[in-house]
C-alpha atoms as a PDB file:
ATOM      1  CA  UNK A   1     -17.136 -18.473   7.955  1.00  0.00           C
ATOM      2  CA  UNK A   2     -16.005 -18.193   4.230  1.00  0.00           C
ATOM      3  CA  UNK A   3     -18.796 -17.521   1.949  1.00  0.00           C
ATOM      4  CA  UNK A   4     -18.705 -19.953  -1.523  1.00  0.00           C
ATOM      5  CA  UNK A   5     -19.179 -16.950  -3.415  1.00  0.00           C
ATOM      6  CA  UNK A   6     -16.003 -15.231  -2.117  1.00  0.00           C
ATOM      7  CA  UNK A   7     -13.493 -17.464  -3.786  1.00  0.00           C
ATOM      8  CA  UNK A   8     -12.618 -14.868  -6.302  1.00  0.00           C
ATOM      9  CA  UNK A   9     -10.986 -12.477  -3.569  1.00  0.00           C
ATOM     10  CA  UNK A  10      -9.505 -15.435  -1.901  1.00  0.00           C
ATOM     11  CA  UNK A  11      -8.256 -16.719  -5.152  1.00  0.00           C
ATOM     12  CA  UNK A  12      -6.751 -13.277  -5.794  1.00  0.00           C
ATOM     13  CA  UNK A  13      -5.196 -12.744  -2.488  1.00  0.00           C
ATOM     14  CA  UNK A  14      -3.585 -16.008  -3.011  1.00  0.00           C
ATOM     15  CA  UNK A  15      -1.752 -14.802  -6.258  1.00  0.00           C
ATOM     16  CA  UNK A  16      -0.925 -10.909  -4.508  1.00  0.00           C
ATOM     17  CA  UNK A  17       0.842 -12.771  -1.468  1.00  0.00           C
ATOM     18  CA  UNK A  18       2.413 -15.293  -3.719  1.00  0.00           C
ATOM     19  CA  UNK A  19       3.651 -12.708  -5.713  1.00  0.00           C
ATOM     20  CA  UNK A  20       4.882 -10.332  -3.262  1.00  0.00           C
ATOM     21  CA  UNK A  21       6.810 -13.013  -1.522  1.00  0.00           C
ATOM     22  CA  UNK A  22       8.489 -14.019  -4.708  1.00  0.00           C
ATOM     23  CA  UNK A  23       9.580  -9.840  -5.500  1.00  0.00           C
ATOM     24  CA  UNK A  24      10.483  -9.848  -2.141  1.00  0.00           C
ATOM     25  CA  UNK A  25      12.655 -12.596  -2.432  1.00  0.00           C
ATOM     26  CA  UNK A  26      14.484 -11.258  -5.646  1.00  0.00           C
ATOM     27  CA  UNK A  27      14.960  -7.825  -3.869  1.00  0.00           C
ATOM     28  CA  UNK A  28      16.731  -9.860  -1.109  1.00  0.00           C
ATOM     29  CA  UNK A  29      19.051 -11.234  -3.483  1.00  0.00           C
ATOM     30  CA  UNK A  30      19.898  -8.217  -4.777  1.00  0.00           C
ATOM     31  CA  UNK A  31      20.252  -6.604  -1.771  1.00  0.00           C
ATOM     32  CA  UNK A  32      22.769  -8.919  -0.699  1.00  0.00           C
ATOM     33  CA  UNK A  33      25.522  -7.361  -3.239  1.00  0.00           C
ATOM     34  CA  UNK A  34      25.038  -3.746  -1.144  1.00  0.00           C
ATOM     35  CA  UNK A  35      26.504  -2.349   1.026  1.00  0.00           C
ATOM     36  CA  UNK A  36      22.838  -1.601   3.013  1.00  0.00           C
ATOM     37  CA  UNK A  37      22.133  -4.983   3.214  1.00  0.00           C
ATOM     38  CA  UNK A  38      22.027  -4.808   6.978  1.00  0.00           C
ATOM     39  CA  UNK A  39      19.727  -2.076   7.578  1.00  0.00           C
ATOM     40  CA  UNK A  40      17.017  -3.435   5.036  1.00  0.00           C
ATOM     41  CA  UNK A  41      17.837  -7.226   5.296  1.00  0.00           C
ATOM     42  CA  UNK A  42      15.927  -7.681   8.616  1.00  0.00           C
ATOM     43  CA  UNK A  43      12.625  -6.274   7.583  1.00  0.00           C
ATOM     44  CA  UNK A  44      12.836  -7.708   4.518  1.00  0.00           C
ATOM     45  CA  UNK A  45      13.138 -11.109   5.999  1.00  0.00           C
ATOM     46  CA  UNK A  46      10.246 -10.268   8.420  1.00  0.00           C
ATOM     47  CA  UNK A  47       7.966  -8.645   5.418  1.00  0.00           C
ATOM     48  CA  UNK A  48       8.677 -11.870   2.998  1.00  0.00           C
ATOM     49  CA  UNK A  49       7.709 -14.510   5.685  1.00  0.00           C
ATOM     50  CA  UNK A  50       4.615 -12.574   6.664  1.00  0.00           C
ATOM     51  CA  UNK A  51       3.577 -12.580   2.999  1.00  0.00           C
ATOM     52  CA  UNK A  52       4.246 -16.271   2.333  1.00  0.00           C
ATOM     53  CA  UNK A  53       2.490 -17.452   5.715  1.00  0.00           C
ATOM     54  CA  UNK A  54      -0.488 -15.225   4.361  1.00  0.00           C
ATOM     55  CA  UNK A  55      -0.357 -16.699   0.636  1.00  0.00           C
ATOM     56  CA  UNK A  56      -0.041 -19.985   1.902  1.00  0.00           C
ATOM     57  CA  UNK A  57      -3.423 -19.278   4.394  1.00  0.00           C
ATOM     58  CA  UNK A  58      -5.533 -18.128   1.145  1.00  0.00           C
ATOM     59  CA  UNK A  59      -4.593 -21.117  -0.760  1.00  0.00           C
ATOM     60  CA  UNK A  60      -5.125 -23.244   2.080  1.00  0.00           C
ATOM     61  CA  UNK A  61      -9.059 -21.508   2.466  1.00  0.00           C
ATOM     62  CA  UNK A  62      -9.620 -21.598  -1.322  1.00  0.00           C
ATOM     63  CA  UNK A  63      -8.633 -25.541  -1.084  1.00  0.00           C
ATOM     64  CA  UNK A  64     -11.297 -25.948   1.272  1.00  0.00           C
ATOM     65  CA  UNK A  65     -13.688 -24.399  -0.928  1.00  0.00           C
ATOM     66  CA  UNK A  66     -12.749 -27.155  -3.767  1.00  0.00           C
ATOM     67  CA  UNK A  67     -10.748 -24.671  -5.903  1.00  0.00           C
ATOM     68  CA  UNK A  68      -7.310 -26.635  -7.137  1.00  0.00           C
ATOM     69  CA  UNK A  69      -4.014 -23.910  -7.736  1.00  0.00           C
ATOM     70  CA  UNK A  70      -2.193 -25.487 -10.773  1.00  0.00           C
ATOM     71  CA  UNK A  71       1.735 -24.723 -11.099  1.00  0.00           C
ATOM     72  CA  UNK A  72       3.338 -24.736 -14.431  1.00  0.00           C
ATOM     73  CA  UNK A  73       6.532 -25.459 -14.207  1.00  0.00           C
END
């Protein structure tokens, strides 16, 4: 069971798995113009879904708790 006074740690492993996704992603991209891109596409693909499945758990945990994830866009 989730504490109410951990929603600082969930909150921040929200934004670390968010973010890690997103560099992920990007590297990807890049990766796509080499020549590699088959040895290191694979885990790459495996790495970024792990991370977004895990950013989108912490968000969904720190909803529960009441806390509300703005997006500026």
């Amino acid at each position: 069971m989730i504490q109410p006074d951990q929603w600082r740690d969930i909150l921040h492993e929200t934004i670390l798995y968010g973010m890690l996704f997103k560099a992920i992603t990007l590297d990807a991209e890049s990766l796509n113009q080499d020549q590699f891109k088959m040895s290191y596409r694979p885990m790459m693909d495996i790495v970024s879904m792990w991370a977004e499945r895990k950013h989108h758990e912490y968000r969904s945990q720190f909803g529960r708790m009441g806390g509300k994830i703005h997006i500026k866009g």
